[in-house]
Protein backbone atom coordinates (compact mmCIF):
# COMPACT_ATOMS: atom_id res chain seq x y z
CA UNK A 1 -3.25 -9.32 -4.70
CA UNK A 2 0.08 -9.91 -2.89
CA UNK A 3 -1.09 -8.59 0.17
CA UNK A 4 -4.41 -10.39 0.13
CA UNK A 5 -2.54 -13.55 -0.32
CA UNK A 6 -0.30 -13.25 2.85
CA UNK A 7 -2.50 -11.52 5.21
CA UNK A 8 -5.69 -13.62 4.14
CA UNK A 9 -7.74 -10.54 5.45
CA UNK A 10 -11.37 -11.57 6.96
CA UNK A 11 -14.47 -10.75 4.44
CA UNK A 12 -15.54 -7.74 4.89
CA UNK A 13 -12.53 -5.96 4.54
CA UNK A 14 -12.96 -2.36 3.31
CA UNK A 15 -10.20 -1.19 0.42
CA UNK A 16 -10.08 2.19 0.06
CA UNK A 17 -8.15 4.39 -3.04
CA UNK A 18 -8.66 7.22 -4.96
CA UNK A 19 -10.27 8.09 -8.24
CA UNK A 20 -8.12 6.22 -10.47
CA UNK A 21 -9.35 4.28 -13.59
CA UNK A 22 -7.49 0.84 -12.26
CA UNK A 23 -9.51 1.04 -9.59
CA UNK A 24 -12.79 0.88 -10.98
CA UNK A 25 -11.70 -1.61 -14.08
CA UNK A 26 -13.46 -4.71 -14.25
CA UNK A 27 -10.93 -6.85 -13.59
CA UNK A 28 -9.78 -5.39 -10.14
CA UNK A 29 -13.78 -5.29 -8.52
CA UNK A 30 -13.56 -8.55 -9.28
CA UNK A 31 -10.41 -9.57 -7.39
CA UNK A 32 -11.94 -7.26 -4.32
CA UNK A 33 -15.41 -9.29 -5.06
CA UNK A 34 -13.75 -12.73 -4.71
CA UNK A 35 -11.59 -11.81 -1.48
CA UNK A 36 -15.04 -10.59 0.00
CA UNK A 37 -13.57 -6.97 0.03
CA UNK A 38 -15.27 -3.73 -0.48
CA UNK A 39 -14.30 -1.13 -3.00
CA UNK A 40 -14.40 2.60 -1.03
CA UNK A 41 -13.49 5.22 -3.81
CA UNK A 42 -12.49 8.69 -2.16
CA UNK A 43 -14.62 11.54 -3.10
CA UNK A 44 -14.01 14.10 -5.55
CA UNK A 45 -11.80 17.02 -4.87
CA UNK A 46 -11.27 15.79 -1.34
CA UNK A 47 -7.56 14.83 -1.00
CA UNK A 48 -7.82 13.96 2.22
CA UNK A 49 -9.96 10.76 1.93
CA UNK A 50 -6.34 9.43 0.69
CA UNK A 51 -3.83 11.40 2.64
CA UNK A 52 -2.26 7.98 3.99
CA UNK A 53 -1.38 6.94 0.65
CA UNK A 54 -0.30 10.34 -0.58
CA UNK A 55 1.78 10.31 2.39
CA UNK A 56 3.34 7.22 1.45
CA UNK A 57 4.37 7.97 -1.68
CA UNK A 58 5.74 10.99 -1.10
CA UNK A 59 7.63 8.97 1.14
CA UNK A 60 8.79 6.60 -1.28
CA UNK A 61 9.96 9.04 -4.00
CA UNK A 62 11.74 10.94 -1.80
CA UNK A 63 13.76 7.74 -0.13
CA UNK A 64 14.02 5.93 -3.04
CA UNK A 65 12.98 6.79 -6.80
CA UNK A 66 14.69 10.39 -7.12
CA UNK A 67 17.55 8.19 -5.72
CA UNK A 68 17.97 5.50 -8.30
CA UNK A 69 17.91 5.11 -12.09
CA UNK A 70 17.60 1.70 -13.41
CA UNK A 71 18.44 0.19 -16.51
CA UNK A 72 15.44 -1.89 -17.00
CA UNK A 73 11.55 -1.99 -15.51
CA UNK A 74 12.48 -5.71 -13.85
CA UNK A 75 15.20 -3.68 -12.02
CA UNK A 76 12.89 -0.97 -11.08
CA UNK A 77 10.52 -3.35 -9.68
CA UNK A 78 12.82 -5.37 -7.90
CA UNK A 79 13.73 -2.40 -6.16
CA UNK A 80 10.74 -0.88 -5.35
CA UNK A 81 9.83 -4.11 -3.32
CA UNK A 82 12.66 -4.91 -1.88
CA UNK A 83 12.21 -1.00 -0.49
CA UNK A 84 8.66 -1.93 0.40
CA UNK A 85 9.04 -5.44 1.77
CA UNK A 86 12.47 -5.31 3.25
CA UNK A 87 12.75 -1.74 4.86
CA UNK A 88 9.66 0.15 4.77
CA UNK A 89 7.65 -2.58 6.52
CA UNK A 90 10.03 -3.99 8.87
CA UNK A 91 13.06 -1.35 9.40
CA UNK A 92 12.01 2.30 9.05
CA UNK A 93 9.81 3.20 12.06
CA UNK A 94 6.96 5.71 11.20
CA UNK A 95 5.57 8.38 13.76
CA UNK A 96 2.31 8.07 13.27
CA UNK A 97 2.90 3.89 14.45
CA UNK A 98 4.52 5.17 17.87
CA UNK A 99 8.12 4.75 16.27
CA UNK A 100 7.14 1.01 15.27
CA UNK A 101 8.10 -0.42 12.12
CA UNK A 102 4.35 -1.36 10.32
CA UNK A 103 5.17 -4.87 10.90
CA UNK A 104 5.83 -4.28 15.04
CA UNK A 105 2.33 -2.77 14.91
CA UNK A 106 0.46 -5.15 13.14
CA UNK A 107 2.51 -7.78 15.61
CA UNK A 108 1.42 -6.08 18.72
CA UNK A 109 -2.47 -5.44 17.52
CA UNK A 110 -2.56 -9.09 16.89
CA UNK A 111 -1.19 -10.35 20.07
């Protein structure tokens, strides 16, 4: 929802995840349905219809969560975005962007 509310993507925009159950609940079709998104569910047994994400989070445990212990889940959370927001997105450069933070690339495929 965050990122649907900054980037104010055009209809049509294609959301892709795995099998998960919170991705087929009720409640999150609809949120794709009003944005004028459309659901893409990988397929079964093929991991890598979601490699990218995998990738990602492998990323983020390894940089971050096997790191840290927090006292609380507010402190947990505030930590995982500031991780996300602050450096992931606009600090760490990623190979597969050209050595380009994800915000330089989305800056230079929009200008």
């Amino acid at each position: 929802m965050m990122a649907a509310q900054r980037q104010r993507p055009d209809r049509g925009l294609i959301c892709h995840s795995d099998r998960g159950s919170q991705y087929a609940a009720g409640a999150f079709v609809d949120h794709l349905a009003a944005i004028g998104a459309t659901p893409s569910i990988s397929r079964t047994g093929n991991c890598y219809d979601n490699a990218p994400m995998e990738s990602f989070f492998h990323t983020l445990k390894v940089e971050l969560v096997h790191q840290c212990r927090w006292a609380t889940q507010a402190e947990a959370r505030q930590a995982l975005f500031g991780y996300i927001e602050a450096y992931y997105n606009r600090h760490r450069m990623h190979s597969a962007l050209g050595y380009l933070t994800p915000e330089q690339a989305e800056q230079s495929m929009a200008g």
